[in-house]
PDB file of N, CA and C in Angstrom:
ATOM      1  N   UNK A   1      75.907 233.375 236.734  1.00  0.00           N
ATOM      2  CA  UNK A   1      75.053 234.410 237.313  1.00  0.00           C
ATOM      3  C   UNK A   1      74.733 235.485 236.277  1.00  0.00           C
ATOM      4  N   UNK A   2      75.743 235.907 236.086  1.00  0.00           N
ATOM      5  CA  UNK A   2      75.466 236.800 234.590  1.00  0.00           C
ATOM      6  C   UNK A   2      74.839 236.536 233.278  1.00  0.00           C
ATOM      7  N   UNK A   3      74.768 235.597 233.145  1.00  0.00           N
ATOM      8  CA  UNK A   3      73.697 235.110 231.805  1.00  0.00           C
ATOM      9  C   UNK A   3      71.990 234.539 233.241  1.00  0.00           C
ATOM     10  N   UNK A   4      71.917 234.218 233.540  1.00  0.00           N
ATOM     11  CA  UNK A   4      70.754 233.980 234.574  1.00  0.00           C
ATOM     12  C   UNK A   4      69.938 235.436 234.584  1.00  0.00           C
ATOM     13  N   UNK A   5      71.126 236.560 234.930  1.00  0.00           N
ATOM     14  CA  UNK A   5      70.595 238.147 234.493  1.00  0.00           C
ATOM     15  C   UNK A   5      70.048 238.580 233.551  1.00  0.00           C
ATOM     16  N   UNK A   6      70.823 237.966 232.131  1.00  0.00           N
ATOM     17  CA  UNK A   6      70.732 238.497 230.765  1.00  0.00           C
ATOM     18  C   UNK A   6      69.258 238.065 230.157  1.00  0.00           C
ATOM     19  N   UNK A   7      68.999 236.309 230.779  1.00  0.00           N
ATOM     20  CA  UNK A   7      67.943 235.582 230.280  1.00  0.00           C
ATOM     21  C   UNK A   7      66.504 236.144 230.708  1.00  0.00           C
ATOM     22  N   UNK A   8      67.180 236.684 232.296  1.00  0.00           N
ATOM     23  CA  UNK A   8      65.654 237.430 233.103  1.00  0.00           C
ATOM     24  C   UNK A   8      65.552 238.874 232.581  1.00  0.00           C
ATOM     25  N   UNK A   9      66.282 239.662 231.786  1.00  0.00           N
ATOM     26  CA  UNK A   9      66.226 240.743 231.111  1.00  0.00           C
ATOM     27  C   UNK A   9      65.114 240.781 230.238  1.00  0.00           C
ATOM     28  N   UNK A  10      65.756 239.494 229.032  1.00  0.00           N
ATOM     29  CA  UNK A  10      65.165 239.263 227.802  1.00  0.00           C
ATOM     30  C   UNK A  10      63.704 238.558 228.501  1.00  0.00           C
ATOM     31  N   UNK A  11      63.747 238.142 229.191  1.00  0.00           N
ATOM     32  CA  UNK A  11      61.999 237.373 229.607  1.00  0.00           C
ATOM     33  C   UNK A  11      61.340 238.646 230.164  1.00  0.00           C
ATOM     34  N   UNK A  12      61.974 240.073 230.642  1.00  0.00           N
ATOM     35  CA  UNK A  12      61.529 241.067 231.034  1.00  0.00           C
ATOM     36  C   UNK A  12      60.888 242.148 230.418  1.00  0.00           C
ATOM     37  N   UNK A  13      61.670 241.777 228.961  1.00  0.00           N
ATOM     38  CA  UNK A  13      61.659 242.464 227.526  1.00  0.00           C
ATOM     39  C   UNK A  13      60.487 241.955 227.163  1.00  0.00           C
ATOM     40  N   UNK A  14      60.328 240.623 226.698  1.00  0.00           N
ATOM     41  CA  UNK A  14      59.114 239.922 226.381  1.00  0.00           C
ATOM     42  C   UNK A  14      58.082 240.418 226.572  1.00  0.00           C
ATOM     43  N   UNK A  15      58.171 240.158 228.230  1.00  0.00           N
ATOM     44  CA  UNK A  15      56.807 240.634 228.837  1.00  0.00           C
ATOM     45  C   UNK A  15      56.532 242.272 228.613  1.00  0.00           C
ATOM     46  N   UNK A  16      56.958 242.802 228.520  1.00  0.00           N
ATOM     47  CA  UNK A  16      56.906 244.204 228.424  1.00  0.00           C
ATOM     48  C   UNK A  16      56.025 244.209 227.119  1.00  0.00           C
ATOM     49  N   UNK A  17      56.517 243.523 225.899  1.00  0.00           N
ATOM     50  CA  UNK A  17      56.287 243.285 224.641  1.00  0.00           C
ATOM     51  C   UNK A  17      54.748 243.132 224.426  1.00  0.00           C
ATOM     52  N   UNK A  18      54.861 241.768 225.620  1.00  0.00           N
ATOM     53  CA  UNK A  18      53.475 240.944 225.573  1.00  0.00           C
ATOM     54  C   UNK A  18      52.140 242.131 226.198  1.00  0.00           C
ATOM     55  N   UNK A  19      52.756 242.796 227.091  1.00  0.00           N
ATOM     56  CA  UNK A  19      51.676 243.854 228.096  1.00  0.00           C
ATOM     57  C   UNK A  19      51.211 244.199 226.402  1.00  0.00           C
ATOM     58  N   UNK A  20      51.725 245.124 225.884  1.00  0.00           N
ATOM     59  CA  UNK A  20      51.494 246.448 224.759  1.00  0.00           C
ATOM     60  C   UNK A  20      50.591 244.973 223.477  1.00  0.00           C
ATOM     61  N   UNK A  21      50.277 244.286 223.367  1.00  0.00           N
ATOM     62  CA  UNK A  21      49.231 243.555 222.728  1.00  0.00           C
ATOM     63  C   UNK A  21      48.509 242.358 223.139  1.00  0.00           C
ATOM     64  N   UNK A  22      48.248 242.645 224.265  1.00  0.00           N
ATOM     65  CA  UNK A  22      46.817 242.039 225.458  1.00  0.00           C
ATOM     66  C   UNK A  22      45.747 242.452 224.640  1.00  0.00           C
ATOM     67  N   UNK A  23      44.899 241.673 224.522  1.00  0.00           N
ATOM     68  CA  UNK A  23      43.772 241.734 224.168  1.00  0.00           C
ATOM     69  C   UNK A  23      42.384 242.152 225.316  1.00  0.00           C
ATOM     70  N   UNK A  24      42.674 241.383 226.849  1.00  0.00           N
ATOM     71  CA  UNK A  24      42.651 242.015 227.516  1.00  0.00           C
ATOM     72  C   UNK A  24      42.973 242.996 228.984  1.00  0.00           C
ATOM     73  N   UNK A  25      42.213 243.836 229.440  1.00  0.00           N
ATOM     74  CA  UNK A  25      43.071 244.880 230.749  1.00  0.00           C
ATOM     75  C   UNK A  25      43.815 243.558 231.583  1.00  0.00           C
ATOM     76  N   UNK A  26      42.637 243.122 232.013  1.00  0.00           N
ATOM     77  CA  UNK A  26      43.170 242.660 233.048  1.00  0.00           C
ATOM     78  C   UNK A  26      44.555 241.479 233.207  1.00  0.00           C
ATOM     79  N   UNK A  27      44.678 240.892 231.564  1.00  0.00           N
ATOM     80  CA  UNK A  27      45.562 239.695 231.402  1.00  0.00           C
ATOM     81  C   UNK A  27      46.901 240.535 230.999  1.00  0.00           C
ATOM     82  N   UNK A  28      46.471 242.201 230.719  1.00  0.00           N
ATOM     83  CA  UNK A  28      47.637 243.034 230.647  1.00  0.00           C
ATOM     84  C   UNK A  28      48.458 243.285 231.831  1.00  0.00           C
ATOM     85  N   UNK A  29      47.088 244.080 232.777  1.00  0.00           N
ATOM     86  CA  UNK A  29      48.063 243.972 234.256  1.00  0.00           C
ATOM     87  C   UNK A  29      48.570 242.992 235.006  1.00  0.00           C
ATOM     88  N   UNK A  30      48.162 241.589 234.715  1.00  0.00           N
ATOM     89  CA  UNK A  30      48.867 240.162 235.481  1.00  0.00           C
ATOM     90  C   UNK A  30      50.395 240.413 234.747  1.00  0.00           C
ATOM     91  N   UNK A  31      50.390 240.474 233.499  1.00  0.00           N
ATOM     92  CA  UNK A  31      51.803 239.761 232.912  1.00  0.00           C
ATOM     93  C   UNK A  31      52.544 241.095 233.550  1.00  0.00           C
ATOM     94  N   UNK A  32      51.950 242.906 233.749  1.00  0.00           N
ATOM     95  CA  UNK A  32      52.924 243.506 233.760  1.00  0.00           C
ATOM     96  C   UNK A  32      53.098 243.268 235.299  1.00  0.00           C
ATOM     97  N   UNK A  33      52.409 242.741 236.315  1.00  0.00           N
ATOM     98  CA  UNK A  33      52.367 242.600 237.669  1.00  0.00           C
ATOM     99  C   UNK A  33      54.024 241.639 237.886  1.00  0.00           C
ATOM    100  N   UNK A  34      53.629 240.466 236.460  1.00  0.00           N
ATOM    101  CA  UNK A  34      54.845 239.514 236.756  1.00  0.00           C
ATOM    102  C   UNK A  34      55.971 239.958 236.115  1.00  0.00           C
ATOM    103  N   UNK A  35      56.187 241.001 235.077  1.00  0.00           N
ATOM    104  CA  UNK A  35      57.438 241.415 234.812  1.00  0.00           C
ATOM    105  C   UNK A  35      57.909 242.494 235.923  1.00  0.00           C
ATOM    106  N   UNK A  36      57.188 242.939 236.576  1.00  0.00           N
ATOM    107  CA  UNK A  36      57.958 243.778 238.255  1.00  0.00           C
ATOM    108  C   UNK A  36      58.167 242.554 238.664  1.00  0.00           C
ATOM    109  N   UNK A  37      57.550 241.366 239.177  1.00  0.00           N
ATOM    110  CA  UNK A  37      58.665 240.325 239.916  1.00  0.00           C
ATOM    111  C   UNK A  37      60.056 240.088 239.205  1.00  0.00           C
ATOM    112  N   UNK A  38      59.770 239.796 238.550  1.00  0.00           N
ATOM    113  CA  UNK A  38      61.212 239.465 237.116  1.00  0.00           C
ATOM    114  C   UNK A  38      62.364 240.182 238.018  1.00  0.00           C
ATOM    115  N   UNK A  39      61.718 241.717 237.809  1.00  0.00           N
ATOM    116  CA  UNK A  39      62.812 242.901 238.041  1.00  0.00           C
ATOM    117  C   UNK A  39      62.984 242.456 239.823  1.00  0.00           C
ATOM    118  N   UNK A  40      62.289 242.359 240.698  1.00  0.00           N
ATOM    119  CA  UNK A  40      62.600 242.404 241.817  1.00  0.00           C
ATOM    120  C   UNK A  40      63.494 240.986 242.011  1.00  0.00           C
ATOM    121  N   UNK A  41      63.800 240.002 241.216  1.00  0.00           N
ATOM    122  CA  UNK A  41      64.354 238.824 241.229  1.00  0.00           C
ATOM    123  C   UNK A  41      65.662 239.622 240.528  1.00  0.00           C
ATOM    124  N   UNK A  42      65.899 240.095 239.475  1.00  0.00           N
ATOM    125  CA  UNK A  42      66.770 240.505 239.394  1.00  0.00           C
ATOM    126  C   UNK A  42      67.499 241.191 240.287  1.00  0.00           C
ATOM    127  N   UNK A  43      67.049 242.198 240.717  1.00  0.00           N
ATOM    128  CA  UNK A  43      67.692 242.925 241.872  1.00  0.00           C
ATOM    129  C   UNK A  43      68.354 242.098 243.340  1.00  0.00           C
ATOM    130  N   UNK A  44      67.646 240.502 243.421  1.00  0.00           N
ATOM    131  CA  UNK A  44      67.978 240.052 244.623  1.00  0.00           C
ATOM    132  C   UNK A  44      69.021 239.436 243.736  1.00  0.00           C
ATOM    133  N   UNK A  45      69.268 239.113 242.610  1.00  0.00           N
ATOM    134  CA  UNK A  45      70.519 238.643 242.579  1.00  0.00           C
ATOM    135  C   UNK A  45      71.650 239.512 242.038  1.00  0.00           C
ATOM    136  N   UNK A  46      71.451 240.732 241.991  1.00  0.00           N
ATOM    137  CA  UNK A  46      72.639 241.869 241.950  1.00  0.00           C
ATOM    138  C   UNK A  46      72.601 242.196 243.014  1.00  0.00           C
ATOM    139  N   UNK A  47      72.264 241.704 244.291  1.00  0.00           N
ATOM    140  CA  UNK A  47      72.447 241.996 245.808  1.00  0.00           C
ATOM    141  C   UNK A  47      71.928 243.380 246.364  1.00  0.00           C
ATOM    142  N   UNK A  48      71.011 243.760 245.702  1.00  0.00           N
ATOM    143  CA  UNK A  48      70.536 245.058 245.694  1.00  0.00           C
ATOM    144  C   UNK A  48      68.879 245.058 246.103  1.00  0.00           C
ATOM    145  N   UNK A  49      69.121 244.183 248.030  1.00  0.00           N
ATOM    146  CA  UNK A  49      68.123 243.383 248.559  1.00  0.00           C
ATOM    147  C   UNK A  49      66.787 244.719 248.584  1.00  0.00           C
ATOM    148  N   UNK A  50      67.257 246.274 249.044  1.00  0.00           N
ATOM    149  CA  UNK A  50      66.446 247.237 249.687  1.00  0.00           C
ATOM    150  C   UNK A  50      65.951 247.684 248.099  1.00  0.00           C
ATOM    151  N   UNK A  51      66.306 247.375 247.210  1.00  0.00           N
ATOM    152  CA  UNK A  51      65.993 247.941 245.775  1.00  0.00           C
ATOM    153  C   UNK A  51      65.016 247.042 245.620  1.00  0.00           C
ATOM    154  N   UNK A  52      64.989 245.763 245.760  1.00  0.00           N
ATOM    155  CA  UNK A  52      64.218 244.584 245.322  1.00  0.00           C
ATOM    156  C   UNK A  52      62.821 244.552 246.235  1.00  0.00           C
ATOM    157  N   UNK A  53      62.918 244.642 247.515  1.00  0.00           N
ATOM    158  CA  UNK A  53      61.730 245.041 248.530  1.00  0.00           C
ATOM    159  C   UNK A  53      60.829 246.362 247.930  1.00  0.00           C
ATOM    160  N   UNK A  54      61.751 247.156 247.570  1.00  0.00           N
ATOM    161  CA  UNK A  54      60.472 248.437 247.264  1.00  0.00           C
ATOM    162  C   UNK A  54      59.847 248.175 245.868  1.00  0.00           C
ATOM    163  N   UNK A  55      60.633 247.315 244.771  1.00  0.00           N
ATOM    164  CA  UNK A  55      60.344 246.965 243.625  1.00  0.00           C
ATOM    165  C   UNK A  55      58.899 246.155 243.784  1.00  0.00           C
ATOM    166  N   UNK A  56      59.031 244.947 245.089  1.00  0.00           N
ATOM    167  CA  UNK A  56      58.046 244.102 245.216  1.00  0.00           C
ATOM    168  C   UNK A  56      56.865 244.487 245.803  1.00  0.00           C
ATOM    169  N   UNK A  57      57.171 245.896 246.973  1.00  0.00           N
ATOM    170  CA  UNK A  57      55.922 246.715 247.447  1.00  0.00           C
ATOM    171  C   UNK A  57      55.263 247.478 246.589  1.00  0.00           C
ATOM    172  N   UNK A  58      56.090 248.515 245.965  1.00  0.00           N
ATOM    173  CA  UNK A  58      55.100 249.349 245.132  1.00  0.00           C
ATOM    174  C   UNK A  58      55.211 248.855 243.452  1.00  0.00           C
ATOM    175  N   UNK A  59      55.809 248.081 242.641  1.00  0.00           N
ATOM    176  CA  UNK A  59      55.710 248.224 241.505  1.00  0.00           C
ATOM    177  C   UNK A  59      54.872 246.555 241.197  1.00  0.00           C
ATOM    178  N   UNK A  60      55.522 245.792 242.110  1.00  0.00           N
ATOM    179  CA  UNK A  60      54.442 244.576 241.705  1.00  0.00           C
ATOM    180  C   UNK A  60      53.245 244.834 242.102  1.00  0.00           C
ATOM    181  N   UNK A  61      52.970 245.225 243.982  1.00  0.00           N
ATOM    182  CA  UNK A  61      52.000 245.019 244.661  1.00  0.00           C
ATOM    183  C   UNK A  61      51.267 246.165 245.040  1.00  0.00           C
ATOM    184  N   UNK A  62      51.534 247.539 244.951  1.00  0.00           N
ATOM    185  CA  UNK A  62      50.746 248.435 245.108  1.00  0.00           C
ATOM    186  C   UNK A  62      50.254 249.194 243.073  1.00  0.00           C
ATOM    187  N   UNK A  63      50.995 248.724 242.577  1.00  0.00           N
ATOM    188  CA  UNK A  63      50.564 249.039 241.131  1.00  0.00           C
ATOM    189  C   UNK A  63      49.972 248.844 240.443  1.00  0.00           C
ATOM    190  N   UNK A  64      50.113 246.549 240.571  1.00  0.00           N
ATOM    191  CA  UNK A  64      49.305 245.961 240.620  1.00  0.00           C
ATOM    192  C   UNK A  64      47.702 246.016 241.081  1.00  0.00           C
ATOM    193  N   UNK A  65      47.918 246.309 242.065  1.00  0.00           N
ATOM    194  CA  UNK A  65      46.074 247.164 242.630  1.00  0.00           C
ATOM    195  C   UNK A  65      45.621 248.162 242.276  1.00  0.00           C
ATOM    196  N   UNK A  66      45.975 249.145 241.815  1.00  0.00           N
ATOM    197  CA  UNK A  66      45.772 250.383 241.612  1.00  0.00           C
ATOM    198  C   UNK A  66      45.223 249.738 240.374  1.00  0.00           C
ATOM    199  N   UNK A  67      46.040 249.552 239.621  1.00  0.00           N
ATOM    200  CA  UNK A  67      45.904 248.981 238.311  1.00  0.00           C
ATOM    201  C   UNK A  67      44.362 247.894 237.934  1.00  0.00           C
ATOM    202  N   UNK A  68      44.659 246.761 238.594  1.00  0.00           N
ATOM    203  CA  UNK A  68      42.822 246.033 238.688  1.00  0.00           C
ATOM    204  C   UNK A  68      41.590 246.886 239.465  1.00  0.00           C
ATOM    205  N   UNK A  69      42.477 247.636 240.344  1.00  0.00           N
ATOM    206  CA  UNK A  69      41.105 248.457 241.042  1.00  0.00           C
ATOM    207  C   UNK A  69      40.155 249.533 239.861  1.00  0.00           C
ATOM    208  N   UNK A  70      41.129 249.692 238.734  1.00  0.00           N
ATOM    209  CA  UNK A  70      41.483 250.621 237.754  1.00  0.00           C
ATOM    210  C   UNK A  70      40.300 250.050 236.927  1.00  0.00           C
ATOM    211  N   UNK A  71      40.552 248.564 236.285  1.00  0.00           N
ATOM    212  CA  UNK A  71      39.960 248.120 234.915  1.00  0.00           C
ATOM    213  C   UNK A  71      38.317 247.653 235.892  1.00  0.00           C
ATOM    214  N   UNK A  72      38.400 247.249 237.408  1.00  0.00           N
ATOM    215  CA  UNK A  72      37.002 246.828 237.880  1.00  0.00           C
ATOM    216  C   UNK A  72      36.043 247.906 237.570  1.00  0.00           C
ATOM    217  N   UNK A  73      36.865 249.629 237.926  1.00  0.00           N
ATOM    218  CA  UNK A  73      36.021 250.542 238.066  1.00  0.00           C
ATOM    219  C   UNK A  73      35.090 250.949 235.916  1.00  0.00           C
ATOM    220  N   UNK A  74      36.294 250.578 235.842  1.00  0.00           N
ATOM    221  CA  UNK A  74      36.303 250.704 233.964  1.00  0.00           C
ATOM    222  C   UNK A  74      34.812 249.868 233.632  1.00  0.00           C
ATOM    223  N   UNK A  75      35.488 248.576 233.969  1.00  0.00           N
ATOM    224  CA  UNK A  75      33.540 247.822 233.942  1.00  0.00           C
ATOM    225  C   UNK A  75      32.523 247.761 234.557  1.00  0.00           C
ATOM    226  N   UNK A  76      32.597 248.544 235.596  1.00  0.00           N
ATOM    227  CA  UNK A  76      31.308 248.611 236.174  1.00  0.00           C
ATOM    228  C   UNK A  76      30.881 249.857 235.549  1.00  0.00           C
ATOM    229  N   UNK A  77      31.682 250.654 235.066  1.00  0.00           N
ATOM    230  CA  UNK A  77      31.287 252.018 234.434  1.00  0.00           C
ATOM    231  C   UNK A  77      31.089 251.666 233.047  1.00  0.00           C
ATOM    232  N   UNK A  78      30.876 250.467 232.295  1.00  0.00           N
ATOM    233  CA  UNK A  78      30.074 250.451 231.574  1.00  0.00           C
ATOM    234  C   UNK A  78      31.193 249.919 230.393  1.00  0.00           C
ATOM    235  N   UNK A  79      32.339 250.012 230.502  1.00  0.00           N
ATOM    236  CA  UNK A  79      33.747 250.116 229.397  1.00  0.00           C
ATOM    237  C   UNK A  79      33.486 248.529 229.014  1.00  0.00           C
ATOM    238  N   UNK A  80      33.550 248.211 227.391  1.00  0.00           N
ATOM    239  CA  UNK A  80      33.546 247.054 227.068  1.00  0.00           C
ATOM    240  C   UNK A  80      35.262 246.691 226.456  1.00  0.00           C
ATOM    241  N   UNK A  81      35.367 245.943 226.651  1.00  0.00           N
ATOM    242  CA  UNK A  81      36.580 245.061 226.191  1.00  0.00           C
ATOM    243  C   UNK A  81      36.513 245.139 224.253  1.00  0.00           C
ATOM    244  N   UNK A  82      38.021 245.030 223.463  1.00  0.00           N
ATOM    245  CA  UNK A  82      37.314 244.665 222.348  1.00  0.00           C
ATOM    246  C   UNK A  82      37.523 243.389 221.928  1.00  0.00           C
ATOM    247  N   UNK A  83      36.759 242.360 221.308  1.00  0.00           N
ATOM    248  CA  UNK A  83      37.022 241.226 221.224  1.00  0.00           C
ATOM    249  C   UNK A  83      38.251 240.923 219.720  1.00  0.00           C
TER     250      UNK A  83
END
């Protein structure tokens, strides 16, 4: 169980890594959408079920939106990506 933790840390780390050189918004906010699951998987297996529910409401799934609602408004307002 404890290395299962350590491995979802370091894949947590990664992703964190990977967000900060996306090329683009939106493939930024998916990976950081899936490193809050990571964390809310972590939390269900440190038994820390009410930590893991609010992790999955507001940091995957209400952040997550905020966040694409964020980069849609960015391109319709004209914001180009850089290639």
């Amino acid at each position: 169980m404890r290395l299962l933790i350590i491995l979802l840390g370091l894949l947590m780390f990664a992703g964190a890594v990977a967000v900060l050189f996306q090329k683009s918004l939106r493939n930024a906010v998916f990976t950081f959408g899936a490193v809050n699951m990571i964390s809310a998987l972590m939390f269900v297996l440190m038994r820390a079920y009410d930590v893991a529910l609010a992790q999955v409401a507001i940091g995957a799934g209400l952040t997550t939106a905020i966040f694409l609602w964020t980069v849609r408004r960015l391109v319709e307002d004209g914001y180009r990506e850089k290639k």
